[in-house]
Every structure is written in structure tokens, then in C-alpha cells.
Protein backbone atom coordinates (compact mmCIF):
# COMPACT_ATOMS: atom_id res chain seq x y z
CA UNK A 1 -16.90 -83.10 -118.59
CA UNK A 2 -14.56 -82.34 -115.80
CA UNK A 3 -16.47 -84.16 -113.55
CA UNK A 4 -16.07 -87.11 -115.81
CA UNK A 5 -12.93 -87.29 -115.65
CA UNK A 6 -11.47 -89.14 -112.09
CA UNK A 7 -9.02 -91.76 -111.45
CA UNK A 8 -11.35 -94.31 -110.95
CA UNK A 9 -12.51 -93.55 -114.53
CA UNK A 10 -9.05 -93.74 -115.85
CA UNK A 11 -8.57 -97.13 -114.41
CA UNK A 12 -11.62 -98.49 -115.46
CA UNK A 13 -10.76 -97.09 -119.20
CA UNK A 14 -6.94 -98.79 -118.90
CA UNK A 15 -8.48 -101.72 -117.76
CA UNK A 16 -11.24 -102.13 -120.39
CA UNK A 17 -8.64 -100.76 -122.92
CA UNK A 18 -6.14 -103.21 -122.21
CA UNK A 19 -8.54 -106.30 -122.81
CA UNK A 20 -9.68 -104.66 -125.97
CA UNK A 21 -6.28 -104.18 -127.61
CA UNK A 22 -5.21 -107.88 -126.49
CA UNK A 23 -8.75 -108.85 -128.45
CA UNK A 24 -7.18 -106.62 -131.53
CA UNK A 25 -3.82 -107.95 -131.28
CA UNK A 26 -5.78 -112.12 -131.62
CA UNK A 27 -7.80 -110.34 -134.19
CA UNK A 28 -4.77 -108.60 -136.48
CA UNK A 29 -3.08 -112.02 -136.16
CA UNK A 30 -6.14 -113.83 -137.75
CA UNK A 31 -6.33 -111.14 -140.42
CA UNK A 32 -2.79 -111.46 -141.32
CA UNK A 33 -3.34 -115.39 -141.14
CA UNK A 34 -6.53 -115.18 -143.47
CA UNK A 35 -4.10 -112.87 -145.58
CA UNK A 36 -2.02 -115.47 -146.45
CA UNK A 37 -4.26 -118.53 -146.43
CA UNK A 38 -7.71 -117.65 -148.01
CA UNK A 39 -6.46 -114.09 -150.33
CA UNK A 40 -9.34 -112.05 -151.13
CA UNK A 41 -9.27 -108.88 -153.38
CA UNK A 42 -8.20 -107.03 -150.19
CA UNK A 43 -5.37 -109.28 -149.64
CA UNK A 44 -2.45 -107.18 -149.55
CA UNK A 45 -4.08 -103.67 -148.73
CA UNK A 46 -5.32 -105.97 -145.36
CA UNK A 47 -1.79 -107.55 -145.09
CA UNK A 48 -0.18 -104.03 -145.08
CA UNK A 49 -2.66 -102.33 -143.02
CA UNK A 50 -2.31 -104.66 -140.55
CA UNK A 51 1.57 -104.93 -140.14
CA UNK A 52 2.18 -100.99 -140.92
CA UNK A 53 -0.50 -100.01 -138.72
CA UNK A 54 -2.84 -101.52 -136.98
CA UNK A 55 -0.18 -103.95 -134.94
CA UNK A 56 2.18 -100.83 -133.78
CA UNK A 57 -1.31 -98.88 -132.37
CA UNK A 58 -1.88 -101.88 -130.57
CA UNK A 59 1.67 -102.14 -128.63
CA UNK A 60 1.18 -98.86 -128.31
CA UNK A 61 -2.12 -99.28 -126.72
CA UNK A 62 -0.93 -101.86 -124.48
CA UNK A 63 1.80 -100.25 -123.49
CA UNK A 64 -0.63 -96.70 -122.94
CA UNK A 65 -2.79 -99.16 -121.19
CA UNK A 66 0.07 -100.59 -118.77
CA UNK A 67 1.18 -97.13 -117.47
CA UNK A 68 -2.21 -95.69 -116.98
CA UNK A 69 -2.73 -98.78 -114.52
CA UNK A 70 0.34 -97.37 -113.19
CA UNK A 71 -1.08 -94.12 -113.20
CA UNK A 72 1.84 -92.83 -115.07
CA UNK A 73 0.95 -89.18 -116.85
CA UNK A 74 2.59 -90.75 -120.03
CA UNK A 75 0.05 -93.21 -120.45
CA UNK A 76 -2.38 -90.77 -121.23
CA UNK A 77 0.03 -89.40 -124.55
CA UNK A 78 0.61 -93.14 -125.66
CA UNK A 79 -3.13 -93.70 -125.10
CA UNK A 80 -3.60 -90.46 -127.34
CA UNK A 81 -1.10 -91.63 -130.10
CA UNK A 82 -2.53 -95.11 -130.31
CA UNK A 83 -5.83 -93.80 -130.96
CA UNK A 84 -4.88 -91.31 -133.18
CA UNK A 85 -2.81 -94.24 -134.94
CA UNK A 86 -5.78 -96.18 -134.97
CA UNK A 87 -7.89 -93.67 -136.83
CA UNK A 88 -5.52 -93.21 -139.07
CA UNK A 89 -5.29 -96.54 -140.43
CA UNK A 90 -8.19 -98.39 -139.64
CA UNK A 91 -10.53 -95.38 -141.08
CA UNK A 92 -9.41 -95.19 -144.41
CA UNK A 93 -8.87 -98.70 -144.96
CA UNK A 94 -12.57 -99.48 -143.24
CA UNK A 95 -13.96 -97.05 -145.86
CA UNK A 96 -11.97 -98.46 -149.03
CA UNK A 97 -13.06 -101.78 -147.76
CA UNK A 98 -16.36 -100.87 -147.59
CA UNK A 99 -16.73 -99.32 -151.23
CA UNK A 100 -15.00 -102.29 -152.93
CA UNK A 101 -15.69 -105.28 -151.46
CA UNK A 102 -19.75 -105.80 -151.41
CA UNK A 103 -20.08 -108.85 -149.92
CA UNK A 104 -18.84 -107.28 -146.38
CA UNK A 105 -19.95 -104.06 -146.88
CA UNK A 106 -22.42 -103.95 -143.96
CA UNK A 107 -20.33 -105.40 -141.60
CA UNK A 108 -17.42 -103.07 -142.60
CA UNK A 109 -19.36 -100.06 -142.44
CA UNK A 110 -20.43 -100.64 -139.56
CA UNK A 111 -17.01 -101.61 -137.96
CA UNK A 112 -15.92 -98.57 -139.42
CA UNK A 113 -18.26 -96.31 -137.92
CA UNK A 114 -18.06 -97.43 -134.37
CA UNK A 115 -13.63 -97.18 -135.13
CA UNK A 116 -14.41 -93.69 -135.56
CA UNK A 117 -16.88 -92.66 -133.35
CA UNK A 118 -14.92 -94.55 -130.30
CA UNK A 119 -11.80 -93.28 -130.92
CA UNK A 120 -12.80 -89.63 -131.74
CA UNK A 121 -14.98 -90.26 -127.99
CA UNK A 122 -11.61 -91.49 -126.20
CA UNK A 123 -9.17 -88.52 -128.11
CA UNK A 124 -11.46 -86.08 -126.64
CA UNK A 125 -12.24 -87.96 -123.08
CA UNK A 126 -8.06 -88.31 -123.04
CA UNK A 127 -6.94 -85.03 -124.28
CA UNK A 128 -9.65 -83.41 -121.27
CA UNK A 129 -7.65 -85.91 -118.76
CA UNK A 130 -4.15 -84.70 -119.94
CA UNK A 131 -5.34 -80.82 -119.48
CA UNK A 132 -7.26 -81.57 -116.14
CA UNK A 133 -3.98 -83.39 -114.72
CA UNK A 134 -1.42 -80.55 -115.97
CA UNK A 135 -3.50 -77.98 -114.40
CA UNK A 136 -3.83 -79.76 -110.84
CA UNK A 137 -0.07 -80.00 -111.40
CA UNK A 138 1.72 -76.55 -112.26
């Protein structure tokens, strides 16, 4: 895993990061704006889900995104608590989506599944990073 783990990796990682959390901020924006325009039974759980939590892991993301361009040891703890942010939210409400709304309940599960097995991927490849740069720097 170690050997994984090189700066070239991390920037490639911030970069592709980045452009995916400036995708999921178009993408909460929509949800909110279907929210309020065409209300489904998810309406509100979506509308909450995506102002409480979803929007805050992506500044956070962007932000974790920004520094590790920088290179900027930080980055790598925002990067960790907008992923763990992520899971949080975006699990459960992925799975409670999934049970009680049929009609998306492919697409949802699916979603869900890849939310998961990403970010669990990332937390590990991140936390590794973290350890690997505080040893090279005691």
C-alpha cells in the first residue's frame, strides 16, 4: 500500500476529487431545485439531507481538495472529514431511499453502493497517506 501512496498520486486524487465535488455541488443544487419544484415522497428527507449534509461535505471537499493541490498536510484531515461526512449522510439516506421509493430503487442502490465502497476506498487510501507523511516527518 505504501508504495501506493506518492505525491503524484495525491495530486492526481485532489485533482480528480476536486472536479467530482464541483459535479456534487451542480448535482445537490438540482436536488434541492427538484425539492421544491416537482415534491416526491422523499421531498423533505432529500431537502434536509442535502442542506444539513451533503452541501457542507462538499465545501469541505473542495476546500480538502484545494490544499492537497497545495500539498498542505491539512488537506489530507479535511479530505478525511468530508468523506467521513459523506458516508454519513449520503449512506443512510441512499438506503432509506432505496427501501421506500420503488420506482428508483435500482438506481439508488446502486448509487448507494458505489457512495460506500468509494469513500470507505479513499478513508483508508487517506488515513495510509496521513500515517506515511507523519512518519517521514517526526
Amino acid at each position: 500500500m505504501n508504495r501506493l501512496i506518492t505525491v503524484q498520486n495525491n495530486l492526481k486524487l485532489a485533482i480528480l476529487g476536486l472536479v467530482l465535488n464541483l459535479f456534487g455541488l451542480i448535482a445537490a443544487g438540482v436536488a434541492i431545485n427538484l425539492t421544491v419544484t416537482k415534491p416526491d415522497s422523499m421531498h423533505v428527507a432529500t431537502f434536509v439531507v442535502a442542506l444539513a449534509g451533503w452541501l457542507p461535505a462538499l465545501i469541505i471537499g473542495i476546500t480538502a481538495c484545494i490544499a492537497l493541490l497545495l500539498q498542505r498536510r491539512w488537506g489530507i484531515v479535511l479530505a478525511l472529514v468530508a468523506l467521513g461526512l459523506q458516508l454519513i449522510t449520503l449512506v443512510p439516506y441512499g438506503i432509506v431511499r432505496t427501501v421506500l421509493v420503488p420506482e428508483s430503487r435500482a438506481i439508488c442502490g446502486v448509487i448507494t453502493a458505489v457512495v460506500l465502497g468509494g469513500g470507505t476506498v479513499l478513508i483508508i487510501y487517506w488515513s495510509q497517506a496521513l500515517a506515511k507523511w507523519q512518519q517521514g516527518h517526526e
